[in-house]
PDB file of N, CA and C in Angstrom:
ATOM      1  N   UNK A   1     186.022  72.936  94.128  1.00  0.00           N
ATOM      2  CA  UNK A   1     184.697  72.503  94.515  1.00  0.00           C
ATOM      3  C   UNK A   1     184.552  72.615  96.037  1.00  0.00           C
ATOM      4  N   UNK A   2     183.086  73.014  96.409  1.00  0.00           N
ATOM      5  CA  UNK A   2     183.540  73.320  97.833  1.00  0.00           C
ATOM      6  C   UNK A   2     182.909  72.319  98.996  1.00  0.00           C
ATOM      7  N   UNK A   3     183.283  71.784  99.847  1.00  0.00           N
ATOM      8  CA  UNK A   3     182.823  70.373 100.366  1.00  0.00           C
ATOM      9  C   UNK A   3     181.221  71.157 101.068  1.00  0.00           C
ATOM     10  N   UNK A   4     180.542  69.904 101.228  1.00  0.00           N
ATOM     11  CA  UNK A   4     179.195  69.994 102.212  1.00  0.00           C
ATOM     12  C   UNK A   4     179.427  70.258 103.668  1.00  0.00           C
ATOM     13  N   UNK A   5     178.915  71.295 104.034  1.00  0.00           N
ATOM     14  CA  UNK A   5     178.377  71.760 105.369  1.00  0.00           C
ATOM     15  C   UNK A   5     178.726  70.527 106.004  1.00  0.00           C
ATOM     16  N   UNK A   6     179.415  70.000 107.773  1.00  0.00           N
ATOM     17  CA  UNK A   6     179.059  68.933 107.782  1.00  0.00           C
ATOM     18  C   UNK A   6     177.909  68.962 108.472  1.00  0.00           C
ATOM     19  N   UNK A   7     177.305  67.059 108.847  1.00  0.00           N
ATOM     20  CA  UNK A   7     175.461  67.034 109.257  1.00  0.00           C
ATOM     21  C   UNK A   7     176.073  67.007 110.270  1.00  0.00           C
ATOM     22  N   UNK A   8     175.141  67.802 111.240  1.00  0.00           N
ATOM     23  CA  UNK A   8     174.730  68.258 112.550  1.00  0.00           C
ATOM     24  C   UNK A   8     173.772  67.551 113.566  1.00  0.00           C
ATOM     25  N   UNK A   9     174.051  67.029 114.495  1.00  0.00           N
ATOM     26  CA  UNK A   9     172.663  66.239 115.274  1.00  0.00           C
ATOM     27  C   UNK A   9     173.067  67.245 116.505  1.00  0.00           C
ATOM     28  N   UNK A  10     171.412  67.267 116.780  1.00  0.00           N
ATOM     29  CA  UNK A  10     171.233  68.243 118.276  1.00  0.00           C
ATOM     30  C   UNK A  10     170.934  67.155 119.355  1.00  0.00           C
ATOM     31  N   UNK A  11     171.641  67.960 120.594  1.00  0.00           N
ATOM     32  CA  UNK A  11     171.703  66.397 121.660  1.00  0.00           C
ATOM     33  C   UNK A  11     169.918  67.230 122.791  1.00  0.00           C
ATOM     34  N   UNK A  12     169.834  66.459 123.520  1.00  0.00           N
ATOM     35  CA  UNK A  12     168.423  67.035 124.407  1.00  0.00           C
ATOM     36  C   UNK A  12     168.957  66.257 125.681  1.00  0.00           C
ATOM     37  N   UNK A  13     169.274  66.533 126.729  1.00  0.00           N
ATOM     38  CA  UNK A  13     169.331  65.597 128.132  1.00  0.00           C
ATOM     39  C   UNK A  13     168.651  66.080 128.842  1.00  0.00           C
ATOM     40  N   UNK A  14     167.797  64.906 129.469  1.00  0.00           N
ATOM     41  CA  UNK A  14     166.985  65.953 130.717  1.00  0.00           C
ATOM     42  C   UNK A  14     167.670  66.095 131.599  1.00  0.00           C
ATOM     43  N   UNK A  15     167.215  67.389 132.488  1.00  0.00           N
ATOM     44  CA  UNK A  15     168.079  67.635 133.506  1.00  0.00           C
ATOM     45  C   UNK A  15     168.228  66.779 135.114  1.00  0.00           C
ATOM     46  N   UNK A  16     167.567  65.648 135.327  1.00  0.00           N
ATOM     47  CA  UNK A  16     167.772  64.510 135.997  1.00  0.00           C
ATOM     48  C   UNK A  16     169.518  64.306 135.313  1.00  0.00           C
ATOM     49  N   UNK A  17     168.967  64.126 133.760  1.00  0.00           N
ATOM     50  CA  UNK A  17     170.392  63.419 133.438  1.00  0.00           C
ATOM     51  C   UNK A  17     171.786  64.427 133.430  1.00  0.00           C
ATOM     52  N   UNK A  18     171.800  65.311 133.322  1.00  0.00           N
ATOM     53  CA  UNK A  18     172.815  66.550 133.277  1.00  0.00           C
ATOM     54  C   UNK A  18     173.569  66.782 134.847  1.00  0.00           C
ATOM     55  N   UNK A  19     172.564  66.424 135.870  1.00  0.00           N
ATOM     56  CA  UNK A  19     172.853  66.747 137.396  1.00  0.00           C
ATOM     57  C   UNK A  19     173.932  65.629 137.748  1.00  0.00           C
ATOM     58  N   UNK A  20     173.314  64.258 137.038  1.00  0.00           N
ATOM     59  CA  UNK A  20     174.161  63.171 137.273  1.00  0.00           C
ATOM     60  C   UNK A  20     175.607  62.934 136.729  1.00  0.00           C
ATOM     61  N   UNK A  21     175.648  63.732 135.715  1.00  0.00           N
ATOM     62  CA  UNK A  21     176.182  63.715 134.485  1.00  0.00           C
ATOM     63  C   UNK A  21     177.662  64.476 135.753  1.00  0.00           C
ATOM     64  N   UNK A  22     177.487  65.833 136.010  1.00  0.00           N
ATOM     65  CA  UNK A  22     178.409  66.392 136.647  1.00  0.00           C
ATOM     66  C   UNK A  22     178.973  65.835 138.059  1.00  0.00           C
ATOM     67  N   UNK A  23     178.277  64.920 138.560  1.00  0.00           N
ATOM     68  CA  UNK A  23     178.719  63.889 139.319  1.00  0.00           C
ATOM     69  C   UNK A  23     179.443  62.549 139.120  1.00  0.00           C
ATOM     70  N   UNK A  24     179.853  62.226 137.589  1.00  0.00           N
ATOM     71  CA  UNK A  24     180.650  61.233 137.059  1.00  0.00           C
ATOM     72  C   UNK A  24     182.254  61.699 137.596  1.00  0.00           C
ATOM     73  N   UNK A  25     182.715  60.691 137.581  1.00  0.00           N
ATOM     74  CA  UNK A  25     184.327  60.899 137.339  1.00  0.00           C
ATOM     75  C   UNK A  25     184.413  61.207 136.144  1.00  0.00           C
ATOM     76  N   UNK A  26     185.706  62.719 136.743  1.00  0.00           N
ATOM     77  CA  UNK A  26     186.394  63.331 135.423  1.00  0.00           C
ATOM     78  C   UNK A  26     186.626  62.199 133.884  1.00  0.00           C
ATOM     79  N   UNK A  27     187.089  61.267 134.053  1.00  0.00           N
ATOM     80  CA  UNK A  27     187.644  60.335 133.011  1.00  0.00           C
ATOM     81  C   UNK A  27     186.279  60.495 132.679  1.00  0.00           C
ATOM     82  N   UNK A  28     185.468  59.992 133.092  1.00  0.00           N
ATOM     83  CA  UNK A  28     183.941  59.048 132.787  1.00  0.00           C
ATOM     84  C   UNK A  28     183.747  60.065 131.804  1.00  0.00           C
ATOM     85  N   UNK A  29     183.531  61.093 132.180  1.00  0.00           N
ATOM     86  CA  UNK A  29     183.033  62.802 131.576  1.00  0.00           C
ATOM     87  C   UNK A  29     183.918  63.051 130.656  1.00  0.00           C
ATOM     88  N   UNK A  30     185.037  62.403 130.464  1.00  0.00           N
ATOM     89  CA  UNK A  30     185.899  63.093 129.283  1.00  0.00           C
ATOM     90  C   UNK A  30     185.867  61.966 128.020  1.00  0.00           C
ATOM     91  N   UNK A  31     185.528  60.826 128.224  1.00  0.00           N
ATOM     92  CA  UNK A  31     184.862  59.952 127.501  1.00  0.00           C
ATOM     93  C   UNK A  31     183.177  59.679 126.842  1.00  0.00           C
ATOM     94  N   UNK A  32     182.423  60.513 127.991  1.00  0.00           N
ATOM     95  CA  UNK A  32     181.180  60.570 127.193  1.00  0.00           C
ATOM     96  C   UNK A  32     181.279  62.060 126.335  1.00  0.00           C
ATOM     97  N   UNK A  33     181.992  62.973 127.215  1.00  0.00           N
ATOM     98  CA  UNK A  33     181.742  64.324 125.501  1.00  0.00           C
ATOM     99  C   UNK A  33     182.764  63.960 124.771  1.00  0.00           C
ATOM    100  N   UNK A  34     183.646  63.231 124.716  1.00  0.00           N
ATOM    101  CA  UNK A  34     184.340  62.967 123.040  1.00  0.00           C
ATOM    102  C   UNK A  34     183.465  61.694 122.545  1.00  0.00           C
ATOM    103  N   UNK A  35     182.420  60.868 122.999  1.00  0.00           N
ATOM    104  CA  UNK A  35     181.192  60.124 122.061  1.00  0.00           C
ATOM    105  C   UNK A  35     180.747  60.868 121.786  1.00  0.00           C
ATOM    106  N   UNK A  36     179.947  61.424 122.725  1.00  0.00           N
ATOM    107  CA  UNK A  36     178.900  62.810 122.106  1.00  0.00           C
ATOM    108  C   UNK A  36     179.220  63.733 120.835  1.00  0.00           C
ATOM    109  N   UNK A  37     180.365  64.445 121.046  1.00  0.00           N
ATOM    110  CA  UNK A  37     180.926  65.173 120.187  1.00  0.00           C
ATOM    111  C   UNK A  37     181.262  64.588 118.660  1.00  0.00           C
ATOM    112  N   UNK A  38     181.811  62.879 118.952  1.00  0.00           N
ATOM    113  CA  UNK A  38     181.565  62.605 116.799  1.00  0.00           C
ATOM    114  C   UNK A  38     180.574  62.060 116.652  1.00  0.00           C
ATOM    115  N   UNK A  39     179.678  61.488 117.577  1.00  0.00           N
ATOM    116  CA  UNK A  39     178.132  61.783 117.165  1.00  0.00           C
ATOM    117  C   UNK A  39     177.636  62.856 116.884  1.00  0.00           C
ATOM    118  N   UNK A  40     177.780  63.887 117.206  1.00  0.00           N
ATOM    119  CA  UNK A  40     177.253  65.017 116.874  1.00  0.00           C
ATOM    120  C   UNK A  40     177.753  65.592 115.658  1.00  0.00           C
ATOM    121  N   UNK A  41     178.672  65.388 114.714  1.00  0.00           N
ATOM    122  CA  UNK A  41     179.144  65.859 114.158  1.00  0.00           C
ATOM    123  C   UNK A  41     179.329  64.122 112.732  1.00  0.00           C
ATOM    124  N   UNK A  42     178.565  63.215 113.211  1.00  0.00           N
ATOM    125  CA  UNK A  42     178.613  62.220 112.532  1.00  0.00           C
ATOM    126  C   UNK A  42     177.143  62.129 111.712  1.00  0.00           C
ATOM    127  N   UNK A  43     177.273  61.345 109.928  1.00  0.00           N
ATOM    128  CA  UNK A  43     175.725  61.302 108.976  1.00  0.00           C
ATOM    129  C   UNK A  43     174.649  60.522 110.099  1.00  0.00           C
ATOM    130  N   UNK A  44     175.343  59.868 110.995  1.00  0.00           N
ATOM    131  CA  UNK A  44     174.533  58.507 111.414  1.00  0.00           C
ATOM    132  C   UNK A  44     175.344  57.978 112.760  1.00  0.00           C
ATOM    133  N   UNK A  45     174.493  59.073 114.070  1.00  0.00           N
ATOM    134  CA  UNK A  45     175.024  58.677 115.027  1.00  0.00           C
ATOM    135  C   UNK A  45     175.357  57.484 115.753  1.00  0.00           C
ATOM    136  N   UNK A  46     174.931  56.817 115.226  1.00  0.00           N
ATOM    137  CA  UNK A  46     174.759  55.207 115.646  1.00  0.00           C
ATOM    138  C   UNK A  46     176.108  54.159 115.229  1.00  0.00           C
ATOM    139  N   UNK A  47     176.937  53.681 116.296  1.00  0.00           N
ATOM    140  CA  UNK A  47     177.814  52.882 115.599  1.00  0.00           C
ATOM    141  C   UNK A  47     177.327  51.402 116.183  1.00  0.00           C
ATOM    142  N   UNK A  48     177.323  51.023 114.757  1.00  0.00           N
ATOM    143  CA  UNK A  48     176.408  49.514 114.674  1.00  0.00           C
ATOM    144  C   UNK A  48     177.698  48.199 115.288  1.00  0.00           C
ATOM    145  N   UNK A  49     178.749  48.938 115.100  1.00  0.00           N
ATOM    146  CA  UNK A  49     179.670  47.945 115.430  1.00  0.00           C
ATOM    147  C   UNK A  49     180.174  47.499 117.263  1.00  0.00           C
ATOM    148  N   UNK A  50     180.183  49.126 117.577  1.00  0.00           N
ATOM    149  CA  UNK A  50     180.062  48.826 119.089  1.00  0.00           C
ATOM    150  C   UNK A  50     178.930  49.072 119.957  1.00  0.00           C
ATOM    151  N   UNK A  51     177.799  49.383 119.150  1.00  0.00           N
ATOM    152  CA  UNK A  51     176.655  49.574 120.481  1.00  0.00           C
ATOM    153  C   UNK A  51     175.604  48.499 119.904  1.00  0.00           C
ATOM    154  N   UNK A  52     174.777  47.982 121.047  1.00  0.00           N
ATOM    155  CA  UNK A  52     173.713  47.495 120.433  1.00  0.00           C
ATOM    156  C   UNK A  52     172.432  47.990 121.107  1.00  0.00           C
ATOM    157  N   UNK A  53     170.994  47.362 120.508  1.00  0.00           N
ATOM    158  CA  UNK A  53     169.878  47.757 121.248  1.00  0.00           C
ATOM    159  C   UNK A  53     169.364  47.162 122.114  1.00  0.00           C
ATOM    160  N   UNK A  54     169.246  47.567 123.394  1.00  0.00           N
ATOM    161  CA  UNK A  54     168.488  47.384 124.529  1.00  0.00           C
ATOM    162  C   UNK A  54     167.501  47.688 124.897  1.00  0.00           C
ATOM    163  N   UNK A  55     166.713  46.516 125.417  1.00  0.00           N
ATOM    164  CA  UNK A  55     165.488  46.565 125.787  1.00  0.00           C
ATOM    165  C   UNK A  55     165.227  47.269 127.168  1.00  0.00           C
ATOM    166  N   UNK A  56     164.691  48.707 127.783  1.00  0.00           N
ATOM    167  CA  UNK A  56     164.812  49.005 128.828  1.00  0.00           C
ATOM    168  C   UNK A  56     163.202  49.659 129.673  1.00  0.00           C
ATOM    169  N   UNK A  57     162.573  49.939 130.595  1.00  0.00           N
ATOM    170  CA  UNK A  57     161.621  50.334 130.830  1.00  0.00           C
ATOM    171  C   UNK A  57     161.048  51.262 129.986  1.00  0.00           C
ATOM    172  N   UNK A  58     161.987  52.006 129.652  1.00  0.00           N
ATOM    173  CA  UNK A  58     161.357  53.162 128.404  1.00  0.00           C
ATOM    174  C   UNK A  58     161.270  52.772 127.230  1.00  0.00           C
ATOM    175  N   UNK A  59     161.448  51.409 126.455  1.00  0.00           N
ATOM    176  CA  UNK A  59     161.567  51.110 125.291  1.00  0.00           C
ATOM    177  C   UNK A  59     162.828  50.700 125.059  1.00  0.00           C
ATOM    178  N   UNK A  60     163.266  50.186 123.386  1.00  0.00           N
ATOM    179  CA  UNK A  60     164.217  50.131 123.130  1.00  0.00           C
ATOM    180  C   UNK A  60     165.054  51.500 122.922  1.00  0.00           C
ATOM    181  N   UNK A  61     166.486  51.231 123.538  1.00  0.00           N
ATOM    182  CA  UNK A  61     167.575  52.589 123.323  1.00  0.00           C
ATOM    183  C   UNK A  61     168.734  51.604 122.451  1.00  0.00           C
ATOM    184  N   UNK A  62     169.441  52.354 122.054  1.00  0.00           N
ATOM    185  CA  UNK A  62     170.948  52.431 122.019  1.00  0.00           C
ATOM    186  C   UNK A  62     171.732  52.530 123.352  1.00  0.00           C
ATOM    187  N   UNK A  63     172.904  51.742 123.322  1.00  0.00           N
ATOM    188  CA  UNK A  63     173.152  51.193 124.544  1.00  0.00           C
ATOM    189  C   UNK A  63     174.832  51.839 124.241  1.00  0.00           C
ATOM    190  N   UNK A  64     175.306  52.508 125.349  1.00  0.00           N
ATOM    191  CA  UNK A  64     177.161  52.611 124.417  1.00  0.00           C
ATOM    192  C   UNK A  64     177.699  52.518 126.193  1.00  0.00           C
ATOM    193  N   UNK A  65     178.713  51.641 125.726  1.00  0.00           N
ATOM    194  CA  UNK A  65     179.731  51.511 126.667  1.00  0.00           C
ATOM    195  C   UNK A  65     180.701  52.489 127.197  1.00  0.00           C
ATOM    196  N   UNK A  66     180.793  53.115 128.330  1.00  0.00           N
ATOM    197  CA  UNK A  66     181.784  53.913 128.317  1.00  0.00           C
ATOM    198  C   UNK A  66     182.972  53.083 129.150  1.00  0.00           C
ATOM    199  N   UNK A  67     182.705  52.074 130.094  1.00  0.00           N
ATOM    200  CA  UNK A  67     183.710  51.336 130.662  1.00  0.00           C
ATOM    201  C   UNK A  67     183.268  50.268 130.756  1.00  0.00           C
ATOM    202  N   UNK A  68     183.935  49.383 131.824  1.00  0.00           N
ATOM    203  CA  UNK A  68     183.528  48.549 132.308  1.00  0.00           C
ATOM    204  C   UNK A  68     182.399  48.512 133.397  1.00  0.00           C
ATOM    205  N   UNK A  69     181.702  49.633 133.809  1.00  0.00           N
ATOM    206  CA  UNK A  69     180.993  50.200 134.672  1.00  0.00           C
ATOM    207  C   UNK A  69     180.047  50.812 134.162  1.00  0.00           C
ATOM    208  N   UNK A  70     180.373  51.744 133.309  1.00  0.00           N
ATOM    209  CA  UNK A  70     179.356  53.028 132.941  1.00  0.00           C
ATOM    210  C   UNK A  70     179.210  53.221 132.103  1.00  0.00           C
ATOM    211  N   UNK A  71     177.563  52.917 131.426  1.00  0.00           N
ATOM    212  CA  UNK A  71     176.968  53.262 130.314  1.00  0.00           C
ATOM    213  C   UNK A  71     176.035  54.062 129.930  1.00  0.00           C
ATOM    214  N   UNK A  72     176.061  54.540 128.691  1.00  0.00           N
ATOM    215  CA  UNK A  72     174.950  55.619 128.829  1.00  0.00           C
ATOM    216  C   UNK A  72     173.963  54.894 127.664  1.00  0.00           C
ATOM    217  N   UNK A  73     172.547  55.370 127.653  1.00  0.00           N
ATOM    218  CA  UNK A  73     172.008  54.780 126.761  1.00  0.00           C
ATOM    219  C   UNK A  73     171.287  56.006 125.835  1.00  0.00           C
ATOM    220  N   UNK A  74     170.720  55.692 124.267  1.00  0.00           N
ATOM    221  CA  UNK A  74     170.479  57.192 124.215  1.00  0.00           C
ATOM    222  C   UNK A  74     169.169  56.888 122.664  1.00  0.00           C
ATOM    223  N   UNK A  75     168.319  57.334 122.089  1.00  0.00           N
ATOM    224  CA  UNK A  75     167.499  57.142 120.983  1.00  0.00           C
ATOM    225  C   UNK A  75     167.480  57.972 120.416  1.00  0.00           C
ATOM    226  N   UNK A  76     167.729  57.650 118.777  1.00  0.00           N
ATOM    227  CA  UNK A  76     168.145  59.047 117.525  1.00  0.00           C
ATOM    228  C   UNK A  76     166.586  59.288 117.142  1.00  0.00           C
ATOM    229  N   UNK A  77     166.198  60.258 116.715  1.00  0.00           N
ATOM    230  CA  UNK A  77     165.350  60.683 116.289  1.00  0.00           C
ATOM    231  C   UNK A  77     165.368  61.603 115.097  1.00  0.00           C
ATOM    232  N   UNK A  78     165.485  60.553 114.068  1.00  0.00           N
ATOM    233  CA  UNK A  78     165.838  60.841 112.904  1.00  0.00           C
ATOM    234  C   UNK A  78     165.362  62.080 112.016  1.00  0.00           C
ATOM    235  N   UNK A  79     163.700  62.628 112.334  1.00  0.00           N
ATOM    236  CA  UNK A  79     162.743  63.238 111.818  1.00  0.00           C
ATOM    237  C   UNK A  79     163.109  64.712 112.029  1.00  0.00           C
ATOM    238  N   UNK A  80     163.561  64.774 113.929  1.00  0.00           N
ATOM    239  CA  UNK A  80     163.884  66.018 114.592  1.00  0.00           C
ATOM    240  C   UNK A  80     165.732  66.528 114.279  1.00  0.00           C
ATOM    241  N   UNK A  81     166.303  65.391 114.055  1.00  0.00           N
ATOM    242  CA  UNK A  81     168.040  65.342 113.968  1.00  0.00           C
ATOM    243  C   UNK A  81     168.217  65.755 115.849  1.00  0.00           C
TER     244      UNK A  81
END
């Protein structure tokens, strides 16, 4: 029997956020693309156990910890993947 395709989520950063992004410390950066990456490759990017929702100027996001310092925040859009 042959397993399912796995689900796919497409990421979008604006490029404000991408410029900043290459200005993190190496660690910082090697911890947000291995989140990114089993989100991306996860049914349901969202882990309910370690992130929660935050209330922020743009609305509510998803909030994920990358340290004690640096977080990224981010909203699934279920309709678009």
């Amino acid at each position: 029997m042959r397993q399912p395709d796995p689900f796919y989520w497409g990421i979008d950063e604006p490029k404000k956020f991408h410029k900043s992004k290459v200005r993190l410390p190496k660690e910082i950066q090697a911890i947000y693309n291995e989140i990114i990456a089993k989100k991306l490759e996860s049914p349901n990017p969202v882990d309910y156990k370690h992130e929660k929702w935050e209330a922020t100027k743009y609305g509510l996001v998803w909030m994920v910890r990358l340290n004690n310092y640096w977080r990224f925040s981010y909203v699934v859009d279920y309709e678009e993947k």
